[in-house]
N, C-alpha and C. Protein backbone atom coordinates (compact mmCIF):
# COMPACT_ATOMS: atom_id res chain seq x y z
N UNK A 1 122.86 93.16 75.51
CA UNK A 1 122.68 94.59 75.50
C UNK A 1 123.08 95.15 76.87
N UNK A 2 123.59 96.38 76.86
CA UNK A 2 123.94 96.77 78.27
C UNK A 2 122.78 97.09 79.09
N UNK A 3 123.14 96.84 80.70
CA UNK A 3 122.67 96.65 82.07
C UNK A 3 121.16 95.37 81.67
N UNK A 4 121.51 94.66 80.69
CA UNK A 4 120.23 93.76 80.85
C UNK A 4 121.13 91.88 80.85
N UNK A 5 120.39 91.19 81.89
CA UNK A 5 120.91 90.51 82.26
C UNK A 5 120.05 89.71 81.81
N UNK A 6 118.39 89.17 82.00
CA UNK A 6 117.93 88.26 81.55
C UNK A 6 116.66 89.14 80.92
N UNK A 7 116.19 88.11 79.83
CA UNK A 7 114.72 88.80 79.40
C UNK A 7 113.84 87.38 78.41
N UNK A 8 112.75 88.08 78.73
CA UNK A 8 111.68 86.90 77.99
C UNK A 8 110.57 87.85 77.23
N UNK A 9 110.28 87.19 75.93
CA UNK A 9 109.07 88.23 75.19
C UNK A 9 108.04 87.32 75.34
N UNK A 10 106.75 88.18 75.68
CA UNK A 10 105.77 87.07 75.70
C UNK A 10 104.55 87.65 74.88
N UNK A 11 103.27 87.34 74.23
CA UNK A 11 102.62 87.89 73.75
C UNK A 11 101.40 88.21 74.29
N UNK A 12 100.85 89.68 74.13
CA UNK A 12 100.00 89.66 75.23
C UNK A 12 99.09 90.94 74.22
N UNK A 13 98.11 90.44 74.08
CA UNK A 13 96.72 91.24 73.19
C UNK A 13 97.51 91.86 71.89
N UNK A 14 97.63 90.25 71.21
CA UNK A 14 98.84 90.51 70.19
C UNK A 14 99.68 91.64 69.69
N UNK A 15 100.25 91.74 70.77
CA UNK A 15 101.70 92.70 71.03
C UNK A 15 102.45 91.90 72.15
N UNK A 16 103.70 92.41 71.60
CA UNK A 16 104.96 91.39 72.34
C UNK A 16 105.42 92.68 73.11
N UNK A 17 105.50 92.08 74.02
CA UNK A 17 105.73 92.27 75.48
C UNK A 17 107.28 92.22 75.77
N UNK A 18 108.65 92.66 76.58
CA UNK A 18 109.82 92.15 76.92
C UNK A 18 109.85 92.58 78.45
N UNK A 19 110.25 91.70 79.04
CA UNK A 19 110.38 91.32 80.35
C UNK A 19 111.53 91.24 80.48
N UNK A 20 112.08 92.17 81.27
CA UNK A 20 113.53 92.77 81.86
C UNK A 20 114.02 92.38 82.92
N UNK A 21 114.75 91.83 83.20
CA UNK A 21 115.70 91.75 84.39
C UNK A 21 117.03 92.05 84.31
N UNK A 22 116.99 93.31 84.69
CA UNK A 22 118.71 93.80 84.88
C UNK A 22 119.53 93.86 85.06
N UNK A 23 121.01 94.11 84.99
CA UNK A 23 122.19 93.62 85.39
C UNK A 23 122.15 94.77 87.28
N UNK A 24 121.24 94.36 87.95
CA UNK A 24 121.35 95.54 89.23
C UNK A 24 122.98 95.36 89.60
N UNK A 25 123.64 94.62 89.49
CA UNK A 25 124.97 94.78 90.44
C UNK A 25 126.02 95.85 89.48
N UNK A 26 125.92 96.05 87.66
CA UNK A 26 126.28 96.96 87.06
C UNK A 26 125.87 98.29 87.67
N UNK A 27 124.32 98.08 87.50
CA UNK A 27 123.79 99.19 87.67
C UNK A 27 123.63 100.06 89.13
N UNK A 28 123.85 99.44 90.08
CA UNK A 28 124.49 99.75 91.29
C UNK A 28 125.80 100.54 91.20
N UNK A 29 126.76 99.69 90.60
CA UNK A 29 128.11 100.15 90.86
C UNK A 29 128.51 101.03 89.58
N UNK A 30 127.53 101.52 88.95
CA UNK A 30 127.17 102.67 88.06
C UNK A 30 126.77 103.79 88.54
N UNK A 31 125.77 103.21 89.91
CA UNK A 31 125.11 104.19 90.26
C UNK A 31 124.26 105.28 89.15
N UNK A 32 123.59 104.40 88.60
CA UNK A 32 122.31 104.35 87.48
C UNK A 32 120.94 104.59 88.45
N UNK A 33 120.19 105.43 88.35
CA UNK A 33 118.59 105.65 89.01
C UNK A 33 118.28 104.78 88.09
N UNK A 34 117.01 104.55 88.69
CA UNK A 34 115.78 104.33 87.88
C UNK A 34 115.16 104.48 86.40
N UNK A 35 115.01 106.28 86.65
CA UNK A 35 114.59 106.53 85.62
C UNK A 35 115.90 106.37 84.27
N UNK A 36 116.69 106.34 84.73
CA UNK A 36 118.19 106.46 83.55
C UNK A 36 118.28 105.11 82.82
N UNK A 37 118.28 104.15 84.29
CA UNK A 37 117.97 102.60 84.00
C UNK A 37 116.69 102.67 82.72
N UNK A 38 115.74 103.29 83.15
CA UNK A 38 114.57 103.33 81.84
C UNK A 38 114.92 103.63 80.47
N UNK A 39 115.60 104.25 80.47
CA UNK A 39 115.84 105.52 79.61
C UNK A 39 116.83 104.61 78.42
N UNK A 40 117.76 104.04 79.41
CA UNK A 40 118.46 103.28 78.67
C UNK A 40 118.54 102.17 77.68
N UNK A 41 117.35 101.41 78.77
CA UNK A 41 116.22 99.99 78.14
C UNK A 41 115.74 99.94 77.34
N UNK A 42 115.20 101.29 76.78
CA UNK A 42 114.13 101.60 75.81
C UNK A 42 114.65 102.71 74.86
N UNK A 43 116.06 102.48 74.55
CA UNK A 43 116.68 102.61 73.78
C UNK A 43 117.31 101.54 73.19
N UNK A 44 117.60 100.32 74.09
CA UNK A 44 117.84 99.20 73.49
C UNK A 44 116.94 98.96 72.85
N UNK A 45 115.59 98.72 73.36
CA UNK A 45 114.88 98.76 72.71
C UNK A 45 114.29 99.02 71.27
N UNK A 46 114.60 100.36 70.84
CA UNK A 46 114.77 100.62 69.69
C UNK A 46 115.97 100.24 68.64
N UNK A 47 116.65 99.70 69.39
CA UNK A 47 117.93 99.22 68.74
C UNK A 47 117.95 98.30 67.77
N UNK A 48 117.02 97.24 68.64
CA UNK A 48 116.42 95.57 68.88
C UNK A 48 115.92 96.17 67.32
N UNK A 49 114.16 96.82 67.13
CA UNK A 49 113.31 96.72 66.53
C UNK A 49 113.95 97.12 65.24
N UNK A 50 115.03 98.20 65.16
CA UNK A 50 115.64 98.71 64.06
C UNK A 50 116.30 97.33 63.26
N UNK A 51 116.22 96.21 63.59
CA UNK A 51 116.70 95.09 62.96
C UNK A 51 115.53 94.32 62.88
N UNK A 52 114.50 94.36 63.68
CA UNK A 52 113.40 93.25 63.54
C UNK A 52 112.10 93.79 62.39
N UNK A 53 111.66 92.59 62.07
CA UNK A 53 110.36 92.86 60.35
C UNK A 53 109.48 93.28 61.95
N UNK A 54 108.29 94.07 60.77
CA UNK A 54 107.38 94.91 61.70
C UNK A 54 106.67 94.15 63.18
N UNK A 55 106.22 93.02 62.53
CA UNK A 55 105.58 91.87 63.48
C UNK A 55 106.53 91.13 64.28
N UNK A 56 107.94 91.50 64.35
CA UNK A 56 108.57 90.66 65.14
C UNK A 56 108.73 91.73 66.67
N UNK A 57 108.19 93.24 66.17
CA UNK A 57 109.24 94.35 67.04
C UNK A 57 108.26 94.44 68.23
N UNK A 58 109.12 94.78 69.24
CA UNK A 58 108.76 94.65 71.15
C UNK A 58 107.88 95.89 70.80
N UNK A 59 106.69 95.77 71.35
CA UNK A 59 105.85 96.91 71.67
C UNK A 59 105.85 97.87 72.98
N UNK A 60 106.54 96.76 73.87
CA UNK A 60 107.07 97.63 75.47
C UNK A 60 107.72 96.80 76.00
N UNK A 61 108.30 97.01 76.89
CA UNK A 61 109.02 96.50 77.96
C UNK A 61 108.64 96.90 79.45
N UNK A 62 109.27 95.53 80.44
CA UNK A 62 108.64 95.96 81.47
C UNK A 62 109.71 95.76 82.14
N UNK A 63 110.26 96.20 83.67
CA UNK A 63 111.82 95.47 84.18
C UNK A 63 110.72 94.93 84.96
N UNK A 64 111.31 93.92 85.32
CA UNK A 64 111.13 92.88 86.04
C UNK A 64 111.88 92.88 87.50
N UNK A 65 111.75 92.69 88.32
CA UNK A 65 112.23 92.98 89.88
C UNK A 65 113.42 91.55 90.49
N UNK A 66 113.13 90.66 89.58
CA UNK A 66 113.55 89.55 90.18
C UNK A 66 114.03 88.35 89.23
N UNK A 67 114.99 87.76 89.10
CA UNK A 67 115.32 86.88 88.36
C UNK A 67 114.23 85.68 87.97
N UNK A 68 114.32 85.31 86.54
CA UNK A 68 113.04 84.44 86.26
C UNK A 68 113.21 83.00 86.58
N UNK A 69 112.14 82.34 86.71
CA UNK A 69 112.54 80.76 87.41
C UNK A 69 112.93 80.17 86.09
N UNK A 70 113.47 78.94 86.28
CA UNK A 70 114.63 78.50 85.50
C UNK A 70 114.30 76.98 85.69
N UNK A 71 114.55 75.94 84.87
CA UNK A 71 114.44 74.76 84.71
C UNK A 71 115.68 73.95 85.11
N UNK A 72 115.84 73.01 85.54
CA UNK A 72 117.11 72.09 86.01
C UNK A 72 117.95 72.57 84.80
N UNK A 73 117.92 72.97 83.67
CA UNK A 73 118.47 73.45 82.73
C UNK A 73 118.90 74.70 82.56
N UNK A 74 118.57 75.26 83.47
CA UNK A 74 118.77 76.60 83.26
C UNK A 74 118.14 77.23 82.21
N UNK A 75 116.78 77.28 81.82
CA UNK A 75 116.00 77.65 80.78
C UNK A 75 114.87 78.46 81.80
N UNK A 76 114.54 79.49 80.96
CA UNK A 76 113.43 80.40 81.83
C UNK A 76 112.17 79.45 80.83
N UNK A 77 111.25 79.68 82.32
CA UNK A 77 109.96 78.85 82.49
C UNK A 77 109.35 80.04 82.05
N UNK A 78 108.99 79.80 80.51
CA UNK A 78 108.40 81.31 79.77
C UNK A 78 106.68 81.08 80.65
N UNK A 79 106.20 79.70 80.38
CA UNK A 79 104.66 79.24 80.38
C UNK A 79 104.40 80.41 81.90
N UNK A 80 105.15 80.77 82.71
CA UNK A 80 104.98 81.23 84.12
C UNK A 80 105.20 83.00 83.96
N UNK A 81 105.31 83.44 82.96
CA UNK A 81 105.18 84.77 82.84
C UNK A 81 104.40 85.46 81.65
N UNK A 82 103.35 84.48 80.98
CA UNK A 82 102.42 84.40 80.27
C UNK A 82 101.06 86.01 80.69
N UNK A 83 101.05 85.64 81.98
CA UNK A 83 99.90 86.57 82.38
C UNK A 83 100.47 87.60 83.53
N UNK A 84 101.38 87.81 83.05
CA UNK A 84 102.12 89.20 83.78
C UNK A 84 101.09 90.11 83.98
N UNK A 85 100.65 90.95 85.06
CA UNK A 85 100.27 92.55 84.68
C UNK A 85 101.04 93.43 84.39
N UNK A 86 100.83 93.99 83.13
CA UNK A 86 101.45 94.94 82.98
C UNK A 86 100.94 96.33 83.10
């Protein structure tokens, strides 16, 4: 999806959660704010759910500031963003 670079859903007071990390070097050289960056996300967002059954669909999203840790595999270490505050 555009300006999103990595993401993880996690479940949290059974509602799913999506954890954003953005394409910032697009969105830099877009020169995209913040709030537009939002605006945009959470339209993907609705994009996503317009294909997903009721219980599968993201209840929010959050961006995330920083790329997620990753396994010698290059797999995001979901178990480590379990208890996010959101």
């Amino acid at each position: 999806m555009p300006y999103i670079q990595e993401s993880v859903v996690i479940q949290k007071e059974n509602r799913l959660i999506a954890l954003i990390y953005p394409d910032f070097e697009t969105v830099d050289q877009e020169k995209i704010d913040d709030a537009r960056l939002t605006e945009i996300i959470e339209e993907n967002k609705k994009e996503v759910n317009l294909e997903l059954a009721k219980y599968m669909q993201i209840a929010k999203i959050k961006i995330y500031p920083e790329e997620f840790e990753k396994t010698p595999k290059r797999s995001i270490k979901r178990f480590l963003y379990s208890s996010v505050e959101l």
